[in-house]
N, C-alpha and C. Protein backbone atom coordinates (compact mmCIF):
# COMPACT_ATOMS: atom_id res chain seq x y z
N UNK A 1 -63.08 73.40 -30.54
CA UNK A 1 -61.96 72.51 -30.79
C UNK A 1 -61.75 72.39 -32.30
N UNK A 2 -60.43 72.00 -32.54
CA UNK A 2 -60.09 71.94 -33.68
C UNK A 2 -60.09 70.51 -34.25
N UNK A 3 -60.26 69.87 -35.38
CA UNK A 3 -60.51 68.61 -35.27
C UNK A 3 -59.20 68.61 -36.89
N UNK A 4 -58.34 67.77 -36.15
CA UNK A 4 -57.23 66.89 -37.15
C UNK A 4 -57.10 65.72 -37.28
N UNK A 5 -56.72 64.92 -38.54
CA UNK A 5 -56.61 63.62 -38.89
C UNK A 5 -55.36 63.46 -39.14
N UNK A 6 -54.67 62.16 -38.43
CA UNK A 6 -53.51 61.72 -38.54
C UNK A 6 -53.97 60.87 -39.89
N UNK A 7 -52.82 61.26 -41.38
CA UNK A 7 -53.13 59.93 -42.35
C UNK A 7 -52.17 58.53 -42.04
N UNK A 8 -51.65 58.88 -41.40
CA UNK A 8 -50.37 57.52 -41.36
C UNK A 8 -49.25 57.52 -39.93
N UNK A 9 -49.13 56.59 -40.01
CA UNK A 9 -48.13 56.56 -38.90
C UNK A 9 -46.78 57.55 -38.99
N UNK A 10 -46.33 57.47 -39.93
CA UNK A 10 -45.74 59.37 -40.39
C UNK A 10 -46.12 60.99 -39.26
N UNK A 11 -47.46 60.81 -39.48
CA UNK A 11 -47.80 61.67 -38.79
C UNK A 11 -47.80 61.68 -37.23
N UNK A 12 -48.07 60.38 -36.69
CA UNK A 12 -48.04 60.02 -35.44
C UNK A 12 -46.45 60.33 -34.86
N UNK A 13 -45.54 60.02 -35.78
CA UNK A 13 -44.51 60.37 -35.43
C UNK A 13 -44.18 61.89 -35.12
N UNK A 14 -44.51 62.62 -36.31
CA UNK A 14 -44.68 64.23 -36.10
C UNK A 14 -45.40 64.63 -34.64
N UNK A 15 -46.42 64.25 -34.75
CA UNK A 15 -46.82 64.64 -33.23
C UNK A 15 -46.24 64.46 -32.04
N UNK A 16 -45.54 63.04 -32.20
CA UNK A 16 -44.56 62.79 -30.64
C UNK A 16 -43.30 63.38 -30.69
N UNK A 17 -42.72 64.12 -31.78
CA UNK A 17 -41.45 64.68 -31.76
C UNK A 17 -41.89 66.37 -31.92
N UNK A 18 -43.16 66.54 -31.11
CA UNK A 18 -43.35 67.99 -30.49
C UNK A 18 -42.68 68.01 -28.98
N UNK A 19 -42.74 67.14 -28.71
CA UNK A 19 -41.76 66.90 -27.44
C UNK A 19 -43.50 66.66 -26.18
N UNK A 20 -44.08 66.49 -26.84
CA UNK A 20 -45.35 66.45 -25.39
C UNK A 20 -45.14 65.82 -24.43
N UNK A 21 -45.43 66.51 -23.43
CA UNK A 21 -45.82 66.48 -21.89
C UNK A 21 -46.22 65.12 -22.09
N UNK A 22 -46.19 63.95 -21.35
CA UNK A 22 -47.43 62.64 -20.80
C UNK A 22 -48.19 62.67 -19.66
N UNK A 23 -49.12 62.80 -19.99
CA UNK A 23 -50.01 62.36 -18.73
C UNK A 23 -50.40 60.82 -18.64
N UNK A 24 -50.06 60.35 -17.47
CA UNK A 24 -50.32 58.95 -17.43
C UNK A 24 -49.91 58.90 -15.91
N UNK A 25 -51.13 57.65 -15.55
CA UNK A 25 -50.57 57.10 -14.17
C UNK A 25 -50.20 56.15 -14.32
N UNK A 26 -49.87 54.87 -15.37
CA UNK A 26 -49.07 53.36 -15.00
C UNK A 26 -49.40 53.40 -16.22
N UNK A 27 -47.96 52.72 -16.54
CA UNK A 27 -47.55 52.26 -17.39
C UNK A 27 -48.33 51.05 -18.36
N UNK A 28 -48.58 50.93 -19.57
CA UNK A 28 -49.10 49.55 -20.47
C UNK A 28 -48.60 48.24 -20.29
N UNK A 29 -48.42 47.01 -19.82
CA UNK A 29 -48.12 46.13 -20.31
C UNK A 29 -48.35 45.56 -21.72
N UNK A 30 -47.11 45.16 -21.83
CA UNK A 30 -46.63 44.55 -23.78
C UNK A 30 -48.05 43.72 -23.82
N UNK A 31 -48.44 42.81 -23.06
CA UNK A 31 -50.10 42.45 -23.53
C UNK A 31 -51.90 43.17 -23.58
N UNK A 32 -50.71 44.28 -22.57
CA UNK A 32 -51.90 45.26 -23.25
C UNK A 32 -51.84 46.44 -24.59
N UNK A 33 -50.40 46.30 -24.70
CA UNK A 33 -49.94 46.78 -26.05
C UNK A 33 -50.53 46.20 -27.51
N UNK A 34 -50.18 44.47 -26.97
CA UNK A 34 -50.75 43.81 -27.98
C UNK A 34 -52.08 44.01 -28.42
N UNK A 35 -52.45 43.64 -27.07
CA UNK A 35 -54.26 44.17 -27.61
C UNK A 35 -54.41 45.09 -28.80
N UNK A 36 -54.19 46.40 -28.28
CA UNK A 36 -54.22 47.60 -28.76
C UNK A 36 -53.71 47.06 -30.48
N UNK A 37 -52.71 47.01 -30.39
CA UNK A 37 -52.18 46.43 -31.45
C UNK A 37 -53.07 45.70 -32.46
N UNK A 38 -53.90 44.24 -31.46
CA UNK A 38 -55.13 44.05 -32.61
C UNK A 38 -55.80 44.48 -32.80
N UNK A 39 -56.11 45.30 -32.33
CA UNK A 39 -57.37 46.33 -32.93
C UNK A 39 -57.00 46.89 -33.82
N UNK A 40 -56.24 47.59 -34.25
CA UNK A 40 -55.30 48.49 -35.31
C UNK A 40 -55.55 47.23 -36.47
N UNK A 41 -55.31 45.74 -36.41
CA UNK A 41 -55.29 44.32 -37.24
C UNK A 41 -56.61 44.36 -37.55
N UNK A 42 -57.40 44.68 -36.65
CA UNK A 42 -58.72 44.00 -37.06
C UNK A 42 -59.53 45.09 -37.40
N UNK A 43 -58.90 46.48 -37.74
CA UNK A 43 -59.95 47.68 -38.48
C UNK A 43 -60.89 47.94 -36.89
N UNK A 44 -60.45 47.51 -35.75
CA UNK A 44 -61.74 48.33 -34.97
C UNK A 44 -61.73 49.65 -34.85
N UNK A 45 -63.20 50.73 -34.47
CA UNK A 45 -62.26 52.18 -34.49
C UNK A 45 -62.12 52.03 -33.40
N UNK A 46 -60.91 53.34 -33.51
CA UNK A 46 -60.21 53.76 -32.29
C UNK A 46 -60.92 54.99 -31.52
N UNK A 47 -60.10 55.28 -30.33
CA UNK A 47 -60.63 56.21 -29.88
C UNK A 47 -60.18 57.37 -30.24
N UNK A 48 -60.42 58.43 -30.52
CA UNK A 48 -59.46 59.70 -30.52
C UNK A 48 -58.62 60.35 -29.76
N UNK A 49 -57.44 60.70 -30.10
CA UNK A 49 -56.29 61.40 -28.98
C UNK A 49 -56.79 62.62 -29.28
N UNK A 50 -56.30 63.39 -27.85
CA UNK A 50 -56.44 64.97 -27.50
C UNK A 50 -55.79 65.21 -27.13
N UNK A 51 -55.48 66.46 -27.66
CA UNK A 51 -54.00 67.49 -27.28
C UNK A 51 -54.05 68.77 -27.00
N UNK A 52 -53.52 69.38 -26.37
CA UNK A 52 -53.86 70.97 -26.24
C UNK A 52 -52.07 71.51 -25.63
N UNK A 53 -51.72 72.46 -26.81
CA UNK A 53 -50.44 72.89 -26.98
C UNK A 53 -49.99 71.83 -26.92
N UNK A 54 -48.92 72.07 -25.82
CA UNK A 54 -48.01 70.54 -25.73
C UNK A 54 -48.32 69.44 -25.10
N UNK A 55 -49.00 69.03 -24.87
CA UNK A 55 -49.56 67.89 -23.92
C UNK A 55 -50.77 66.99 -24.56
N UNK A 56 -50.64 65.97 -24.55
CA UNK A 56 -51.51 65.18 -24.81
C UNK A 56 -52.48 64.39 -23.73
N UNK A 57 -53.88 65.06 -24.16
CA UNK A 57 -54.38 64.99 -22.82
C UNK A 57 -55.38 63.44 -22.46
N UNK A 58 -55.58 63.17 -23.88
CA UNK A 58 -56.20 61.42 -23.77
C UNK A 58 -55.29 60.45 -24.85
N UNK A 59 -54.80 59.86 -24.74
CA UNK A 59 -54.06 58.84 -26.14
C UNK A 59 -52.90 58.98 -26.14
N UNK A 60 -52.01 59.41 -24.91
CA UNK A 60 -50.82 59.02 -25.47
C UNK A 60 -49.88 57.67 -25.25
N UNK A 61 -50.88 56.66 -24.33
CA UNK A 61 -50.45 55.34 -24.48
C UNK A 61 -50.77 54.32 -25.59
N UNK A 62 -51.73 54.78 -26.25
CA UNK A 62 -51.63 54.18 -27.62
C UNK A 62 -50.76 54.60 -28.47
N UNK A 63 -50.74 56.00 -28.76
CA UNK A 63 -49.01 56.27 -29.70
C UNK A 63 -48.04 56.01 -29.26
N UNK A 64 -48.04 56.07 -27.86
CA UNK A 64 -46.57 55.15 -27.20
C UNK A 64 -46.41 53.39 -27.89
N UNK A 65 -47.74 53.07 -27.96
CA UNK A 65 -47.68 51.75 -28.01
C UNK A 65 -47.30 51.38 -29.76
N UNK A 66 -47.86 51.57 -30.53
CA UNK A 66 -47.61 52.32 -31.73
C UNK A 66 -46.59 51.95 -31.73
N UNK A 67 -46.04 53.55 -31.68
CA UNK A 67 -44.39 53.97 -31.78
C UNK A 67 -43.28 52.43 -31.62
N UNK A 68 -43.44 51.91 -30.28
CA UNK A 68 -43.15 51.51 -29.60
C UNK A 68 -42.86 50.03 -30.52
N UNK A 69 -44.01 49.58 -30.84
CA UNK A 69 -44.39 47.87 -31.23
C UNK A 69 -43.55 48.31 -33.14
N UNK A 70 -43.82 49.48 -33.88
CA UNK A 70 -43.15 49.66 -34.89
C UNK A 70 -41.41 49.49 -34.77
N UNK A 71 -40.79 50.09 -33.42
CA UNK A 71 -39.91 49.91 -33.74
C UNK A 71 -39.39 48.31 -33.50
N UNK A 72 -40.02 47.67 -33.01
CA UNK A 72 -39.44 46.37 -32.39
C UNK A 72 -39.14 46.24 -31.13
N UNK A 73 -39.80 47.28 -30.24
CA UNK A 73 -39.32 46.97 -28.59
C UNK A 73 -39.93 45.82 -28.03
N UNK A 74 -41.50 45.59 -28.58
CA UNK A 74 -41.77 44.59 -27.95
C UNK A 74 -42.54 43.67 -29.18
N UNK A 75 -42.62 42.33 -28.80
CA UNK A 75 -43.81 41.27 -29.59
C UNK A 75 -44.56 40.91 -29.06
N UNK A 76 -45.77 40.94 -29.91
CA UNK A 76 -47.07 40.66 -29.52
C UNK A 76 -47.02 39.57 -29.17
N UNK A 77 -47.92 40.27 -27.62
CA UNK A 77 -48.44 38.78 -26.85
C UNK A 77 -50.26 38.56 -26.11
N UNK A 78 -50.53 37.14 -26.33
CA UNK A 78 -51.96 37.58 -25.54
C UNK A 78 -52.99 37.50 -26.41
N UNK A 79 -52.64 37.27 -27.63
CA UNK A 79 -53.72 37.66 -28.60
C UNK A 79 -54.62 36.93 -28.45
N UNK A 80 -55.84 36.79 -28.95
CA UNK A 80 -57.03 36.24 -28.54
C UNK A 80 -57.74 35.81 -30.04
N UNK A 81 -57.72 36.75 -30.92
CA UNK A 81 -58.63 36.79 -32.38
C UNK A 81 -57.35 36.33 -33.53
N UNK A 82 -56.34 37.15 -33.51
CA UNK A 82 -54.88 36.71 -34.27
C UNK A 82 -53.69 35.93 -33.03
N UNK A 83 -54.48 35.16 -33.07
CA UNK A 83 -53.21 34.28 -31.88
C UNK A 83 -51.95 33.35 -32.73
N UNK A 84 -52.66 33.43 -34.02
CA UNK A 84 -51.18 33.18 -34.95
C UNK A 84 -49.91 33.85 -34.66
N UNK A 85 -50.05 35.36 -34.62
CA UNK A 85 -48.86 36.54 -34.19
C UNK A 85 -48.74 36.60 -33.36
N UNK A 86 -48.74 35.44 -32.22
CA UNK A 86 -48.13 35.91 -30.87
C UNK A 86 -46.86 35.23 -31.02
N UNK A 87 -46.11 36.16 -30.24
CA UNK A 87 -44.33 36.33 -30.38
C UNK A 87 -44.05 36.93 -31.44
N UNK A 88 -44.52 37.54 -32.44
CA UNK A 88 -44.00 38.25 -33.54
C UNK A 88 -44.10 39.83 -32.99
N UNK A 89 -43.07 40.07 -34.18
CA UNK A 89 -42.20 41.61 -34.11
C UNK A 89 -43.00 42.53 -35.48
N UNK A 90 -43.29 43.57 -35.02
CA UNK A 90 -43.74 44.40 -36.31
C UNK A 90 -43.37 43.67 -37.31
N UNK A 91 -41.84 43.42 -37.93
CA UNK A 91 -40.88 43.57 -38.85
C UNK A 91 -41.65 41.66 -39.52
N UNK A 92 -41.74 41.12 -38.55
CA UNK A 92 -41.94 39.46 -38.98
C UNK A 92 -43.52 39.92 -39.20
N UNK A 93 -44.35 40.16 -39.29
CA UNK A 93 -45.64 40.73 -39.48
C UNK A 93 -46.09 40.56 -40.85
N UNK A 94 -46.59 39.56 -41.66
CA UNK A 94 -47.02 40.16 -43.22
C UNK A 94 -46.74 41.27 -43.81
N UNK A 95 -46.31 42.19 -44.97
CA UNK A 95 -46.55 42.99 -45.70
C UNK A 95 -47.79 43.72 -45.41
N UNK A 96 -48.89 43.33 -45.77
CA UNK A 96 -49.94 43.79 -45.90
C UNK A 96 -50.63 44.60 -44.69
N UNK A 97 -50.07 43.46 -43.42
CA UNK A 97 -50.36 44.32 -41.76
C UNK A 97 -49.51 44.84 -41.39
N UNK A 98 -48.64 44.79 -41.96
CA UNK A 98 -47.38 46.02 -41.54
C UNK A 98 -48.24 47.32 -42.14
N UNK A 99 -48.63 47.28 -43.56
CA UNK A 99 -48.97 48.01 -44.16
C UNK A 99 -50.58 48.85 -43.24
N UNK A 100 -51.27 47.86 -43.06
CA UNK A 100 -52.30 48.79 -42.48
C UNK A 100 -51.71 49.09 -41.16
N UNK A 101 -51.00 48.44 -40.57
CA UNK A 101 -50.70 49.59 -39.24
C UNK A 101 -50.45 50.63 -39.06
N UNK A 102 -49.28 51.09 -40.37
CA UNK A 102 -48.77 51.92 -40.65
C UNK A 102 -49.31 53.26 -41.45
N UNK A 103 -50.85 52.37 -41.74
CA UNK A 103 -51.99 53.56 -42.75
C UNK A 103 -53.32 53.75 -41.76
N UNK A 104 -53.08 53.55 -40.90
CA UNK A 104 -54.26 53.81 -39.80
C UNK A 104 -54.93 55.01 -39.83
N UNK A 105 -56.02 55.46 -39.81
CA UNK A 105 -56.07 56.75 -39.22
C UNK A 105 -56.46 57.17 -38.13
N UNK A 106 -55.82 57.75 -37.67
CA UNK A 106 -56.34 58.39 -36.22
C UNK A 106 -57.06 59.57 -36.50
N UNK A 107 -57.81 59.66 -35.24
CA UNK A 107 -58.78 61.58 -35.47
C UNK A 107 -58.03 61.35 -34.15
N UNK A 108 -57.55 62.77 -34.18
CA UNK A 108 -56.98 63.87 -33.40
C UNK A 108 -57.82 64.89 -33.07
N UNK A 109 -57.90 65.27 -31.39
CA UNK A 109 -58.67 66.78 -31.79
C UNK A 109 -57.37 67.51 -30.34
N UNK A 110 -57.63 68.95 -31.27
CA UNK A 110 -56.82 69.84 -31.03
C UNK A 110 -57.42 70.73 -29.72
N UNK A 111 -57.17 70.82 -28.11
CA UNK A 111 -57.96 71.55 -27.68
C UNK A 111 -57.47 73.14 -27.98
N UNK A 112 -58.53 74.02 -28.24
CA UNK A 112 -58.12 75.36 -28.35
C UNK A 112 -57.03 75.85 -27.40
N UNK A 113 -56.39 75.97 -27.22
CA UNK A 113 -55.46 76.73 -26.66
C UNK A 113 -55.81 78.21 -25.72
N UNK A 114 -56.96 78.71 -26.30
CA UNK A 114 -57.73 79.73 -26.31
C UNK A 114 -58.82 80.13 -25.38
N UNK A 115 -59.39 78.49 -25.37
CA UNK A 115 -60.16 78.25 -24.48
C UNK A 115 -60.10 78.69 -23.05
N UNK A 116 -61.23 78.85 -22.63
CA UNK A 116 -60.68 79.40 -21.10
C UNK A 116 -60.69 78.38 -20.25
N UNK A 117 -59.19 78.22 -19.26
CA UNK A 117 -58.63 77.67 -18.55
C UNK A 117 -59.41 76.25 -17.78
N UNK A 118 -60.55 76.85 -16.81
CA UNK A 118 -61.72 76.14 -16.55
C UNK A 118 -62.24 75.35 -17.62
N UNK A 119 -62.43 75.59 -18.75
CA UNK A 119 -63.00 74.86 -19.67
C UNK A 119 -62.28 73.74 -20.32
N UNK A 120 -61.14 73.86 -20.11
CA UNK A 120 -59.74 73.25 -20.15
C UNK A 120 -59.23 72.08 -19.40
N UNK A 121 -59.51 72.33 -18.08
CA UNK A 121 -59.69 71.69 -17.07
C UNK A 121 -60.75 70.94 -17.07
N UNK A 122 -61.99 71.14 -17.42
CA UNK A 122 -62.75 70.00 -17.46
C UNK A 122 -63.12 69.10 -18.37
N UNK A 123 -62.46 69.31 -19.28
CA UNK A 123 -62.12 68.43 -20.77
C UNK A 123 -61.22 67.50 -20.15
N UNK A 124 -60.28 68.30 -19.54
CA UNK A 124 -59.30 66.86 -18.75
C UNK A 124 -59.86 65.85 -17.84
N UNK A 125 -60.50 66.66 -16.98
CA UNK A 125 -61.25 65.54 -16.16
C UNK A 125 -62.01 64.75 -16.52
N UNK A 126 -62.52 65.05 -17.51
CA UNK A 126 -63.75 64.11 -18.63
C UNK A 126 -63.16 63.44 -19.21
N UNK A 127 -61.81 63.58 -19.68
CA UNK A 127 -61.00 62.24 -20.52
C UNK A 127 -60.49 61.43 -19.43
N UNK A 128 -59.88 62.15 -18.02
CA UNK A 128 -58.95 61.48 -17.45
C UNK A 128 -59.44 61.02 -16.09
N UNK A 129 -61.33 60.20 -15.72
CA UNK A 129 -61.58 60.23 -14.89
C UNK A 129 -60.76 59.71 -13.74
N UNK A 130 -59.91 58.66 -13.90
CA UNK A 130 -59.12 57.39 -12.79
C UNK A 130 -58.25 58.63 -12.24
N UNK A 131 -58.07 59.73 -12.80
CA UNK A 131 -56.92 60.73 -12.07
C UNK A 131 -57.42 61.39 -11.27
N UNK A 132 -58.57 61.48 -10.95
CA UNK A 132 -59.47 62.34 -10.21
C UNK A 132 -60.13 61.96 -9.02
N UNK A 133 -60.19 60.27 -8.70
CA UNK A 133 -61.07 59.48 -7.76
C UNK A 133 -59.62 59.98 -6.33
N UNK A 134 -61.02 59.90 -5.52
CA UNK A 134 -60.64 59.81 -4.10
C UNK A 134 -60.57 58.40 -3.65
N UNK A 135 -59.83 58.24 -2.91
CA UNK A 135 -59.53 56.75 -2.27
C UNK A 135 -60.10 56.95 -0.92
């Protein structure tokens, strides 16, 4: 695998205007957005997104969420540690936490492309166990 670092939310953007595939079974709620959101506030690390060609195969509901809370679709709700910012909009946000949201870094890793197929496949299943259970 190839291992890349997003420096800024700049880049996060670059990556979602490759046009990637989503894998996802249900959708985030805006309070689980928020969450996400404080963590990004409070410096916790994150997890790393994975991608291979076009598809993003772990993380693309956090850059959704991201994306999403930057432009103003939704305000944080739910908060627990910054419960000051609940109902606020990126834009009403301090300077300074606008600023680190926006300087985050993410690690990215790149799956080889190259890789053989099987091996491919089970990188997915290892990120994406809930897609895999039998009922």
């Amino acid at each position: 695998m190839t291992i890349r670092f997003f420096q800024n939310y700049k880049m996060v953007l670059d990556l979602l205007k490759l046009g990637l595939t989503i894998i996802k079974n249900h959708e985030w709620s805006n309070e689980v957005k928020s969450s996400f959101i404080e963590c990004l506030l409070e410096l916790y690390p994150l997890s790393p997104i994975f991608y291979c060609e076009n598809t993003v195969v772990d993380g693309m509901k956090r850059l959704e969420a991201l994306q999403s809370f930057i432009r103003g679709e939704f305000h944080l709700t739910g908060l627990q540690v910054l419960s000051e910012y609940n109902g606020l909009f990126f834009s009403e946000l301090p300077i300074p936490k606008q600023r680190r949201i926006r300087e985050t870094k993410i690690e990215v890793f790149q799956i080889d492309k190259h890789a053989p197929f099987e091996e491919r496949m089970i990188c997915f299943r290892k990120l994406n166990p809930d897609r895999f259970k039998l009922d």
